[in-house]
C-alpha atoms as a PDB file:
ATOM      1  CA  UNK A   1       0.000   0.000   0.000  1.00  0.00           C
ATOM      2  CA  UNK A   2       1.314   3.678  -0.849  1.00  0.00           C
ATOM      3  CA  UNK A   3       2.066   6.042   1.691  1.00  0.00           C
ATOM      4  CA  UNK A   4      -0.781   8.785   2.435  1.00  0.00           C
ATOM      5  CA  UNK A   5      -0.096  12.429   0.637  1.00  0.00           C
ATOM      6  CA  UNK A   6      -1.094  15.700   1.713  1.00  0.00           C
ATOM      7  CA  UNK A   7      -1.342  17.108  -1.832  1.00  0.00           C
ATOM      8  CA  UNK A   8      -3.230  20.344  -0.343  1.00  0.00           C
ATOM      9  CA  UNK A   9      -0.554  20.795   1.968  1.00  0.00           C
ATOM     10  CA  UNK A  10       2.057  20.720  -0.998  1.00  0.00           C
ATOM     11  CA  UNK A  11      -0.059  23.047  -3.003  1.00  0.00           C
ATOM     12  CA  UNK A  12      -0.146  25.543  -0.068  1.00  0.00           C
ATOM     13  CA  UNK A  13       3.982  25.303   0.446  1.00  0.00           C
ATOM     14  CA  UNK A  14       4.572  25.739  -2.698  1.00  0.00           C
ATOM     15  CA  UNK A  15       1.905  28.885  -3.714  1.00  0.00           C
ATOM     16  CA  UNK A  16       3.701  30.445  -1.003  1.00  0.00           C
ATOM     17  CA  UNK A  17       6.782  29.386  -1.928  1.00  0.00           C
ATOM     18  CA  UNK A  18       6.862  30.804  -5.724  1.00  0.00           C
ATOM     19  CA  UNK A  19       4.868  33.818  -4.312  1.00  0.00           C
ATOM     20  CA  UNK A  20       8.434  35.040  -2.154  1.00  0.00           C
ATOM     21  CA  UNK A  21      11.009  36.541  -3.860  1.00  0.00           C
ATOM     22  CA  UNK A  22      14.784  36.387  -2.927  1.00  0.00           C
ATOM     23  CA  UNK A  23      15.192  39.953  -2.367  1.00  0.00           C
ATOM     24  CA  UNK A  24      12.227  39.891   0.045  1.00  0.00           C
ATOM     25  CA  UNK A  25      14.540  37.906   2.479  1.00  0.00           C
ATOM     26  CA  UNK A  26      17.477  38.922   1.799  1.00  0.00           C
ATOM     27  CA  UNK A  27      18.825  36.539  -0.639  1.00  0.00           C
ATOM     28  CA  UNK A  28      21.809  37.594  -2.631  1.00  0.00           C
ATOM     29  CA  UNK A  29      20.831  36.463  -6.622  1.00  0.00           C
ATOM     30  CA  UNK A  30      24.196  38.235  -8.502  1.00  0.00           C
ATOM     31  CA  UNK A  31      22.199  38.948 -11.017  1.00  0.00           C
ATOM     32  CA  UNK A  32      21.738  35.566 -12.235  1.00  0.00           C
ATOM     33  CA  UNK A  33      18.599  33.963 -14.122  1.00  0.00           C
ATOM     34  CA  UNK A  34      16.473  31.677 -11.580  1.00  0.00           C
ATOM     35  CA  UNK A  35      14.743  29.235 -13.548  1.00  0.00           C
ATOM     36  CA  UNK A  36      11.470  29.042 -11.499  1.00  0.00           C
ATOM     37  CA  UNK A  37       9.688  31.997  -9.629  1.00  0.00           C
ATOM     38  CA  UNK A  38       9.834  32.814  -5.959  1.00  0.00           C
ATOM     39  CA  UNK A  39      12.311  30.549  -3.757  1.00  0.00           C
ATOM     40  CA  UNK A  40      13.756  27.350  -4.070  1.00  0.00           C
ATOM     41  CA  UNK A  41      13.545  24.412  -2.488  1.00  0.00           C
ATOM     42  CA  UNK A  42      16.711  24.488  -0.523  1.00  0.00           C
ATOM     43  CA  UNK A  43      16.288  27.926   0.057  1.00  0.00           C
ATOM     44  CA  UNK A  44      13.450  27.969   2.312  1.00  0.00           C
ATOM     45  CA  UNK A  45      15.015  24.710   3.659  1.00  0.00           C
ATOM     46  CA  UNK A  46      18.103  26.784   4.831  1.00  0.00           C
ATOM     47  CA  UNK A  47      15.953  29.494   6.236  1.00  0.00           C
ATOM     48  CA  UNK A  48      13.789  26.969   8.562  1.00  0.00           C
ATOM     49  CA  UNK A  49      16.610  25.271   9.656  1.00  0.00           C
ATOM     50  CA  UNK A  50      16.258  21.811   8.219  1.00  0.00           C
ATOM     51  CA  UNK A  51      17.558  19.220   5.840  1.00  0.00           C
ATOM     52  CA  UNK A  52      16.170  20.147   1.953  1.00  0.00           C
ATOM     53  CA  UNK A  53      15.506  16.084   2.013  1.00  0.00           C
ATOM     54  CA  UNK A  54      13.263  16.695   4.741  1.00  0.00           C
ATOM     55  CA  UNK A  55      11.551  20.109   3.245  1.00  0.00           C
ATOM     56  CA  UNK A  56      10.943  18.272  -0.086  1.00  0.00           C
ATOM     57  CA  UNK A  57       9.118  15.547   1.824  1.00  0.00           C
ATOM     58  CA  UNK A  58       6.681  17.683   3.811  1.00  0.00           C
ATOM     59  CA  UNK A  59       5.933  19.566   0.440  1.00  0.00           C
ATOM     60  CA  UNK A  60       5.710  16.755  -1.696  1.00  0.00           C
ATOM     61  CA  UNK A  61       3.152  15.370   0.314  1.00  0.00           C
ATOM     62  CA  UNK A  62       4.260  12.922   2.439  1.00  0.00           C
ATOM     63  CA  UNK A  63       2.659  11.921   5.780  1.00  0.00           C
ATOM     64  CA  UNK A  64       4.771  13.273   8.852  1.00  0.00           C
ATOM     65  CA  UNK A  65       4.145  13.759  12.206  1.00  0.00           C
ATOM     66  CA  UNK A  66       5.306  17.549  12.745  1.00  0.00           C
ATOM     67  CA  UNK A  67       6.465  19.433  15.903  1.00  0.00           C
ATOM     68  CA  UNK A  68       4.948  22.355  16.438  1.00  0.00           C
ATOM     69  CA  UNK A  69       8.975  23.997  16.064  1.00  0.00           C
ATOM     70  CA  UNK A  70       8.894  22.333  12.660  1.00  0.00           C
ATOM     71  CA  UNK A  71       5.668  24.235  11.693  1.00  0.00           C
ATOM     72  CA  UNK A  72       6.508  27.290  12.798  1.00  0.00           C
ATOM     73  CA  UNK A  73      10.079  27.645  11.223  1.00  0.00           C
ATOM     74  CA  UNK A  74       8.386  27.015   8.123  1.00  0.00           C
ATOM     75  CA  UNK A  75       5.718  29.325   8.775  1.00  0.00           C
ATOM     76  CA  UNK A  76       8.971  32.318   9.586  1.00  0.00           C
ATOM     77  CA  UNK A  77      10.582  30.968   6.163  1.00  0.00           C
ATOM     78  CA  UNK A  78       7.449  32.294   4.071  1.00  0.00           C
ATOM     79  CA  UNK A  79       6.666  34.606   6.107  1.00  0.00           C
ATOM     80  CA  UNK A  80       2.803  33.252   6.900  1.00  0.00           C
ATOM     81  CA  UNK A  81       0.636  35.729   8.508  1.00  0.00           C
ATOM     82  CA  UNK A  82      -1.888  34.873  11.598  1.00  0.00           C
ATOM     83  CA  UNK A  83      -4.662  33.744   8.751  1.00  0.00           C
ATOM     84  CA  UNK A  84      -2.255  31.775   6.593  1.00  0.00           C
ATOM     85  CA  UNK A  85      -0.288  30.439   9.811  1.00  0.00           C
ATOM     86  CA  UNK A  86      -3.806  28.811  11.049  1.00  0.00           C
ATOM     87  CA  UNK A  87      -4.273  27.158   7.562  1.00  0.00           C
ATOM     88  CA  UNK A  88      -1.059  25.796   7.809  1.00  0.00           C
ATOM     89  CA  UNK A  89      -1.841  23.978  11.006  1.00  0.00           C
ATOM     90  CA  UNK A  90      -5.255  22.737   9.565  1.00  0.00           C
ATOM     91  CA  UNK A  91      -3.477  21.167   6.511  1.00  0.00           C
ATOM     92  CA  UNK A  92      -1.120  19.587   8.371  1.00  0.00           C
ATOM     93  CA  UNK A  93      -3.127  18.083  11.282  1.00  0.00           C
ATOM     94  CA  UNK A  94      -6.458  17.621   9.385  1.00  0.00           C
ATOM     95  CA  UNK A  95      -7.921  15.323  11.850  1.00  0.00           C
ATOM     96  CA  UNK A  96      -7.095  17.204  15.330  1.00  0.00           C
ATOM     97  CA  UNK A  97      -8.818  20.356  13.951  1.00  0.00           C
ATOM     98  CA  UNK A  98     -12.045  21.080  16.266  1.00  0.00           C
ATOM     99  CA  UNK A  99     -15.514  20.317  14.201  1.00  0.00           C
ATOM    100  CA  UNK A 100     -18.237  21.687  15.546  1.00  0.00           C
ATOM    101  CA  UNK A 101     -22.257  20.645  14.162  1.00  0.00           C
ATOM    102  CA  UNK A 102     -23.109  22.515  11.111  1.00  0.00           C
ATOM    103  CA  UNK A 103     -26.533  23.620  11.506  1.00  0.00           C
ATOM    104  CA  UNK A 104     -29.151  26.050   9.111  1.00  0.00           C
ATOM    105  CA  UNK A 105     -27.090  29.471   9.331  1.00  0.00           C
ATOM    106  CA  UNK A 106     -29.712  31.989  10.795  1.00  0.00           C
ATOM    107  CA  UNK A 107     -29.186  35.653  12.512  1.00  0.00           C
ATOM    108  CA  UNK A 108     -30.373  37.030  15.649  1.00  0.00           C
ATOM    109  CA  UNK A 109     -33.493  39.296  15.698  1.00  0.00           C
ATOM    110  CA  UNK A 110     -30.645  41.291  17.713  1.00  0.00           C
ATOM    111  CA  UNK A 111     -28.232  41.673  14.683  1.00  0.00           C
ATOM    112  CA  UNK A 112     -31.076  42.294  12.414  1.00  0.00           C
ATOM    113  CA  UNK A 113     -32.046  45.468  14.896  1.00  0.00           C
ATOM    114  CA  UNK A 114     -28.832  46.384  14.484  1.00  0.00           C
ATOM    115  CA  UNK A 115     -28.588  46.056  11.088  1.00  0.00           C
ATOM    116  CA  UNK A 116     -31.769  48.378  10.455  1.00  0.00           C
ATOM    117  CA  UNK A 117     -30.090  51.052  12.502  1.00  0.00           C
ATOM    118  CA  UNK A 118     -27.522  51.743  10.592  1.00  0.00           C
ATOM    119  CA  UNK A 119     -29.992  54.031   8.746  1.00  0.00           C
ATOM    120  CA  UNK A 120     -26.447  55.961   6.888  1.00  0.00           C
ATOM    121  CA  UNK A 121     -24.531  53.232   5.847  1.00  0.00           C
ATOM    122  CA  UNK A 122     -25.307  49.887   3.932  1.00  0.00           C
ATOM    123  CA  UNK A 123     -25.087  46.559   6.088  1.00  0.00           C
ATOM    124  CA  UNK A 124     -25.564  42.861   5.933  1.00  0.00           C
ATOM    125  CA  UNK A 125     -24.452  39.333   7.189  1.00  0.00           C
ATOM    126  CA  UNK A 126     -22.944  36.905   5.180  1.00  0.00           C
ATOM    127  CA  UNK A 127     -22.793  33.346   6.153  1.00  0.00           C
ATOM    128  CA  UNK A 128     -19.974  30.524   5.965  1.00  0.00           C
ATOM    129  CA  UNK A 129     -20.658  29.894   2.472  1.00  0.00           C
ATOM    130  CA  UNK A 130     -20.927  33.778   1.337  1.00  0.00           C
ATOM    131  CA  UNK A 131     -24.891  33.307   1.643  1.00  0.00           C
ATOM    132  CA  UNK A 132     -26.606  36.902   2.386  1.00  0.00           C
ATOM    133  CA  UNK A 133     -28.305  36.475   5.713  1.00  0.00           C
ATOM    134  CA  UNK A 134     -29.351  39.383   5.990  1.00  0.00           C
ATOM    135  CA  UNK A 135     -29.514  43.266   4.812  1.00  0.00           C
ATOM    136  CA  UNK A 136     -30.616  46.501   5.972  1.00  0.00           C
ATOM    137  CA  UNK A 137     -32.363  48.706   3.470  1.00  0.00           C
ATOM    138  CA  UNK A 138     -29.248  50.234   1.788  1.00  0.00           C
ATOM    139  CA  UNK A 139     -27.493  46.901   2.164  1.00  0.00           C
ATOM    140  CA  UNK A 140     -30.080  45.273   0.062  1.00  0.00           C
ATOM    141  CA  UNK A 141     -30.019  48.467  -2.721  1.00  0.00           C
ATOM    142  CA  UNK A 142     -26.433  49.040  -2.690  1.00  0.00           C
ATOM    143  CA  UNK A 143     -25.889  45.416  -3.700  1.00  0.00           C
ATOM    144  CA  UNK A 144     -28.605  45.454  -6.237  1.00  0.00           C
ATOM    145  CA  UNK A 145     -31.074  42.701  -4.437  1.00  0.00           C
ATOM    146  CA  UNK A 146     -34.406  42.469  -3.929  1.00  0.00           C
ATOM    147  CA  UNK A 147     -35.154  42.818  -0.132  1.00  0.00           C
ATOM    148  CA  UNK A 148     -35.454  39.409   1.855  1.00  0.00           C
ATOM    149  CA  UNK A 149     -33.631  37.299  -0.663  1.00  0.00           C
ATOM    150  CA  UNK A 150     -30.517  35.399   0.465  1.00  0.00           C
ATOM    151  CA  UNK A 151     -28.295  34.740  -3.083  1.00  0.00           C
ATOM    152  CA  UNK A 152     -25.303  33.543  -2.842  1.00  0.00           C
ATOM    153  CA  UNK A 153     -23.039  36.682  -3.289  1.00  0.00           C
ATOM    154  CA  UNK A 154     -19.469  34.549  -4.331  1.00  0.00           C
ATOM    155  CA  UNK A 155     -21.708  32.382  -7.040  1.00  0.00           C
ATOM    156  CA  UNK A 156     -23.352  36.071  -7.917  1.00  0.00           C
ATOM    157  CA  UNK A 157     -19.871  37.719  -7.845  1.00  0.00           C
ATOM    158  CA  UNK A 158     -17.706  35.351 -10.285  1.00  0.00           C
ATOM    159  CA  UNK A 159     -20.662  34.243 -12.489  1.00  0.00           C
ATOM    160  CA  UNK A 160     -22.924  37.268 -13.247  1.00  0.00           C
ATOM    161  CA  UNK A 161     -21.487  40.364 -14.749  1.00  0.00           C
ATOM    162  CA  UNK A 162     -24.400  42.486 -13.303  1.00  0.00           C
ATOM    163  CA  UNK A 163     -22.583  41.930  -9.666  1.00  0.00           C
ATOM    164  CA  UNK A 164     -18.959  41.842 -11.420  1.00  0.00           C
ATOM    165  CA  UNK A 165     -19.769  45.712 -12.820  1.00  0.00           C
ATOM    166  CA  UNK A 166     -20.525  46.737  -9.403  1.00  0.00           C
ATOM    167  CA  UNK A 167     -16.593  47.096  -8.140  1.00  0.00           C
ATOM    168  CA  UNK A 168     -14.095  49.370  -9.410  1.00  0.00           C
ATOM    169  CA  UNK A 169     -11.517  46.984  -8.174  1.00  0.00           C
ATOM    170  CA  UNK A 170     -12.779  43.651  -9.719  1.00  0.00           C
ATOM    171  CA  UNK A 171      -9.640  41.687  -8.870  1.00  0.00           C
ATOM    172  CA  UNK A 172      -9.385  42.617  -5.528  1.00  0.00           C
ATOM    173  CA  UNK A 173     -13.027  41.812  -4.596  1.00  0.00           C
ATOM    174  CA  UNK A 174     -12.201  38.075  -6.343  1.00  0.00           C
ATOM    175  CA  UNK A 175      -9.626  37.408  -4.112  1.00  0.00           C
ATOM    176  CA  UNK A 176     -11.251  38.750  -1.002  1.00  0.00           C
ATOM    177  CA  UNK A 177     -14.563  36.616  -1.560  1.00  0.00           C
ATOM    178  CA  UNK A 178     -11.938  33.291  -2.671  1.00  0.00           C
ATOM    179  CA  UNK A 179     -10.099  33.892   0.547  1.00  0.00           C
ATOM    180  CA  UNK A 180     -13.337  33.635   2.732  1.00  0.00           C
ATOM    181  CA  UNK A 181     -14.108  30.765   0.933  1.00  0.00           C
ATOM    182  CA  UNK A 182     -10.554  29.508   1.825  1.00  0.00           C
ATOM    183  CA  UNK A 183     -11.081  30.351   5.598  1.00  0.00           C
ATOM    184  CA  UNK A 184     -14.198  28.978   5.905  1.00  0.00           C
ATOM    185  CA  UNK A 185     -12.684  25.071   4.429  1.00  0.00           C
ATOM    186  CA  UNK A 186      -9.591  25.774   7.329  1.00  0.00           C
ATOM    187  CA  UNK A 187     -12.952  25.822   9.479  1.00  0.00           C
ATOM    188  CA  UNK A 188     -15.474  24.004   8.541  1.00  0.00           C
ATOM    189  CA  UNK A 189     -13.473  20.983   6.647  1.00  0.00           C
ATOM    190  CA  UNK A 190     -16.663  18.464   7.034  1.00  0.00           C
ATOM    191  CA  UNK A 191     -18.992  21.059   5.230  1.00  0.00           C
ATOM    192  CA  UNK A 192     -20.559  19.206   2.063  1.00  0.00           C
ATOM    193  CA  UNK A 193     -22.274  22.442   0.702  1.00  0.00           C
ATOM    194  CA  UNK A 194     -19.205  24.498   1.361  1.00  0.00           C
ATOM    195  CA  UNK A 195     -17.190  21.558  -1.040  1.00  0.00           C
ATOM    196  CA  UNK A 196     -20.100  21.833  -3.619  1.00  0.00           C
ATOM    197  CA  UNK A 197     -19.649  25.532  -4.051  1.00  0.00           C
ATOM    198  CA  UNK A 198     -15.965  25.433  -4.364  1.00  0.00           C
ATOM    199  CA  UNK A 199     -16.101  22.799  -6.812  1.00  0.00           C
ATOM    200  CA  UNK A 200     -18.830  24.872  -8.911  1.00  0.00           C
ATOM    201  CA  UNK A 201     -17.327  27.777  -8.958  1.00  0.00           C
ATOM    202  CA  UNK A 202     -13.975  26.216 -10.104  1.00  0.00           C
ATOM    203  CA  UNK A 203     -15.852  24.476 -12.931  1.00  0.00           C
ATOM    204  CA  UNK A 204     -17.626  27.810 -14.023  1.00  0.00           C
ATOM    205  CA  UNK A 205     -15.735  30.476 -13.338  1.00  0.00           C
ATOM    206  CA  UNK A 206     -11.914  30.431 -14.699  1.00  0.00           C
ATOM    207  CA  UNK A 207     -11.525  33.573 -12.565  1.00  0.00           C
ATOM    208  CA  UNK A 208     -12.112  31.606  -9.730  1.00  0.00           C
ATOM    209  CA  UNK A 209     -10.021  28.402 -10.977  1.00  0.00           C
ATOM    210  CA  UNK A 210      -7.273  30.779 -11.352  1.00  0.00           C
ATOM    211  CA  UNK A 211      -7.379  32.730  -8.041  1.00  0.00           C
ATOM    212  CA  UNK A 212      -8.212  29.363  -5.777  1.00  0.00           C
ATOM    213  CA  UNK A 213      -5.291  27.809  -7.526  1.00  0.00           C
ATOM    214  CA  UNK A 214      -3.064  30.549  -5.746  1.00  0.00           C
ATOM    215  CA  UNK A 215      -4.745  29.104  -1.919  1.00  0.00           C
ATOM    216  CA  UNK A 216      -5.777  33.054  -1.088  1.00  0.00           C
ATOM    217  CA  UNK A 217      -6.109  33.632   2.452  1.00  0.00           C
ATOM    218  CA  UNK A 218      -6.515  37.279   3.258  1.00  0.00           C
ATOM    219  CA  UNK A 219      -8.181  38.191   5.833  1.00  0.00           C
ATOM    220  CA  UNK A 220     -10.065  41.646   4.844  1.00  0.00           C
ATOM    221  CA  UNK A 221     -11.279  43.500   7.622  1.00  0.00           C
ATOM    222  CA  UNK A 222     -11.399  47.286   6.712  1.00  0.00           C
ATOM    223  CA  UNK A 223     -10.709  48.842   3.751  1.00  0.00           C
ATOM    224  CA  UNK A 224     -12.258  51.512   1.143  1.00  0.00           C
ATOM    225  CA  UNK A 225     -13.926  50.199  -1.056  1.00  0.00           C
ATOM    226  CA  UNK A 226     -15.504  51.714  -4.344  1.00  0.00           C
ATOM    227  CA  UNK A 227     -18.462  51.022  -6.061  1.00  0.00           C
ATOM    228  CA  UNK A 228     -19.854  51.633 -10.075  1.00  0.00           C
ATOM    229  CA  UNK A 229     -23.673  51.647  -8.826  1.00  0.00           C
ATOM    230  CA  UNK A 230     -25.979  52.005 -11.992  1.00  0.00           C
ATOM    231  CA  UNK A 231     -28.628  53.929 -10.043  1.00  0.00           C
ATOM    232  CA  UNK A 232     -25.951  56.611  -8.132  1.00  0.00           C
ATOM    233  CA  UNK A 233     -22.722  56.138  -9.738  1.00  0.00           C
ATOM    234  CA  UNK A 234     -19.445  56.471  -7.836  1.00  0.00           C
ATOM    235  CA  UNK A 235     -19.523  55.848  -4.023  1.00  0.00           C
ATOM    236  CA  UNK A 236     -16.146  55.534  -2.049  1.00  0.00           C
ATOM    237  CA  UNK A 237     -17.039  53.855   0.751  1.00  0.00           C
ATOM    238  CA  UNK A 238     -15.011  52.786   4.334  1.00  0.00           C
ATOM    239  CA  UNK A 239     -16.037  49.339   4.617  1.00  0.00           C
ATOM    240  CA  UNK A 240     -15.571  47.734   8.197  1.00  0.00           C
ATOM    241  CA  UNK A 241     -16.623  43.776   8.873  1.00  0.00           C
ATOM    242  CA  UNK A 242     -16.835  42.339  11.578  1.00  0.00           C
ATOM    243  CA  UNK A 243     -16.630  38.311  12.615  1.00  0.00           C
ATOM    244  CA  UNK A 244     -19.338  36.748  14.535  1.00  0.00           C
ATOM    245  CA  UNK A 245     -17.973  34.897  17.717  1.00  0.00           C
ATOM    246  CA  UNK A 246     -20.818  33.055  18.337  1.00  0.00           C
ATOM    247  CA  UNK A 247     -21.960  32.063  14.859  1.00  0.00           C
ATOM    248  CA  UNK A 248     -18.636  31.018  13.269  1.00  0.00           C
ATOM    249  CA  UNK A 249     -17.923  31.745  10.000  1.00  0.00           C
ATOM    250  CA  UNK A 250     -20.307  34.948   9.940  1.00  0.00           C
ATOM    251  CA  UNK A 251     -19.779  38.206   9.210  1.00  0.00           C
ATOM    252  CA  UNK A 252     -21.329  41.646   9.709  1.00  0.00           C
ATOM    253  CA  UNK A 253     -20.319  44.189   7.272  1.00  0.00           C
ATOM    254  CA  UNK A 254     -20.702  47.964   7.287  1.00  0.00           C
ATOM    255  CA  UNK A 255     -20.372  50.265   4.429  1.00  0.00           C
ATOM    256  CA  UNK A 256     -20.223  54.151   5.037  1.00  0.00           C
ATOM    257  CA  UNK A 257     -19.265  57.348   3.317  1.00  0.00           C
ATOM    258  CA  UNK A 258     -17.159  60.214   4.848  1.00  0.00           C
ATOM    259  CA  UNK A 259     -20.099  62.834   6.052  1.00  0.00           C
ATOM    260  CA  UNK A 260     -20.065  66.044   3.705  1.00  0.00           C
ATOM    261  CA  UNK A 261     -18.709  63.853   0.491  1.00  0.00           C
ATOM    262  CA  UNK A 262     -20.275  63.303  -2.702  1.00  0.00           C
ATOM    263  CA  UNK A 263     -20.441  59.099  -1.561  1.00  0.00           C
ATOM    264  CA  UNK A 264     -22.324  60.628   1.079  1.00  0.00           C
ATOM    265  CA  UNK A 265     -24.784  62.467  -0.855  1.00  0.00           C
ATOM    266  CA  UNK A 266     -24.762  59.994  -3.439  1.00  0.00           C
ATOM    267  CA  UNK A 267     -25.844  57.110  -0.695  1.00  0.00           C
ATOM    268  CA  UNK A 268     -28.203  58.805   0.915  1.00  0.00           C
ATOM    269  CA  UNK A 269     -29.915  59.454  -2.260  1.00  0.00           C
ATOM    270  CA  UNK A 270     -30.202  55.590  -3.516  1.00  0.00           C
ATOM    271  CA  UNK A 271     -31.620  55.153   0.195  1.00  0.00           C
ATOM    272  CA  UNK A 272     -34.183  57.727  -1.260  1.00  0.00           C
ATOM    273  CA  UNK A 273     -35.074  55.851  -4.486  1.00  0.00           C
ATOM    274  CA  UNK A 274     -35.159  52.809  -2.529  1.00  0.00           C
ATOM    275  CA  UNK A 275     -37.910  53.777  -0.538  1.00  0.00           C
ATOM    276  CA  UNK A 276     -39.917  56.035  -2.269  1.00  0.00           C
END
C-alpha cells in the first residue's frame, strides 16, 4: 500500500513558496537567471533550519508527524501571517482540527435590529458559504437585491457580470470573496455544501479556478472600497466587517461614506429611491 499524501498541503507550500522573492529575504541572486519563480527548495530549507531532504518531503506530500517547532520555522521561512499560519496547522493536522455541528445558518433578531439602525450606511451578514443572511435597506439596494432574498453573493460575484460591474476593483473583490471561501474550508473541513460551491465555482468560473489555484487567504477586515452603482454612480465607501464569535464563520459588514462627500450624498440618495 502507498504512503498517504497531503497534496493540499504541498499546493499551499509551494503557492507560497513561488509567491516570495529572494530579495524579500534577503537573498543575494548576482544577477543571475532563476529558472522558477519565488524561492527554491533548498532555500526555504536553509531558512527553517532543516535538511532540503526533509523540506521536499513535507511539500511533496508525504505523511509526517510535525512538531509544532517544525511548523513554525516554516511558517517564519514564508513569512505566513496569523490567517495563513492557522491554515497551515489545519493542513497539516487535518484530523485534530475542532468540528463543531453545522446547523441552518440563521441571525439574531438582535443583529437584524442592528442592522436596520444603521440608517447611513449599507449593512448585511454573510454566512460561511458567502450566503446573504441578511440586509438593511441600503445593504439590500447598494448590492442590487431584492429585499429578503438570500443569493449567494461569491456564485453572484464570479458568475454574473451584473454583480462583477458593481466594483471598481474587480480583482481585488475576487480574491477577497476566494479567501473567505478559503477560511471557511480551514474551518469548517466536514462542510458538504461548502465543497459543492468550491467545486462549482472552479468548474464555471476560470476567474475563480485561477485565483483558488493561488490558496488566497486574506483576511479583509477594513478597507475603502468603491463602487460603479448604476442607479448613483461612484460611491467611495469605508467598509468595516466584523466576525461573529458566536456564529462562526459569519460576518457583519458595514459600508459608510465620509459625512459632507459626494459618496455621502450619493448614498443617501439611492436610500431615497429605494424607498420612495
Amino acid at each position: 500500500m502507498g504512503e498517504h499524501r497531503n497534496t493540499e498541503l504541498g499546493d499551499f507550500l509551494r503557492s507560497r513558496r513561488s509567491a516570495l522573492t529572494p530579495a524579500q529575504i534577503g537573498i543575494p541572486t548576482h544577477g543571475a537567471p532563476r529558472r522558477v519563480p519565488g524561492l527554491r527548495r533548498e532555500e526555504v530549507a536553509r531558512l527553517a533550519g532543516m535538511s532540503v531532504n526533509y523540506y521536499t518531503r513535507i511539500e511533496q506530500g508525504e505523511s509526517h508527524q510535525m512538531s509544532d517547532s517544525v511548523l513554525e520555522a516554516i511558517a517564519t521561512a514564508l513569512r505566513l501571517d496569523e490567517t495563513e499560519r492557522l491554515h497551515l496547522l489545519r493542513l497539516a493536522w487535518p484530523t485534530q482540527i475542532a468540528r463543531g455541528p453545522l446547523g441552518p445558518e440563521t441571525v439574531r433578531d438582535s443583529l437584524r435590529a442592528l442592522l436596520d439602525s444603521a440608517t447611513d450606511q449599507a449593512a448585511w451578514v454573510i454566512g460561511r458559504r458567502a450566503d446573504l443572511l441578511a440586509a438593511n435597506r441600503l445593504g439590500y439596494a447598494l448590492l442590487g437585491i431584492e429585499p429578503g432574498q438570500r443569493p449567494n453573493l461569491a456564485r453572484r460575484l464570479f458568475l454574473e457580470q451584473a454583480a462583477r460591474d458593481l466594483y471598481v476593483d474587480l480583482e481585488t473583490i475576487m480574491h477577497i470573496s476566494a479567501s473567505n471561501l478559503r477560511i471557511s474550508t480551514r474551518e469548517h473541513p466536514g462542510d458538504p455544501e461548502l465543497a459543492e460551491l468550491v467545486a462549482e465555482l472552479c468548474v464555471k468560473s476560470p476567474d475563480f479556478a485561477r485565483i483558488w489555484a493561488t490558496h488566497p487567504m486574506t483576511d479583509c477586515l477594513h478597507t475603502v472600497r468603491e463602487f460603479n452603482h448604476p442607479l448613483v454612480g461612484r460611491l467611495t465607501l469605508n467598509e468595516e466587517t466584523f466576525r461573529l464569535p458566536d456564529a462562526p464563520g459569519q460576518r457583519m459588514i458595514f459600508n459608510g461614506a465620509e459625512p459632507g462627500t459626494q459618496s455621502a450624498r450619493r448614498l443617501k440618495l439611492l436610500g431615497s429611491l429605494v424607498s420612495s
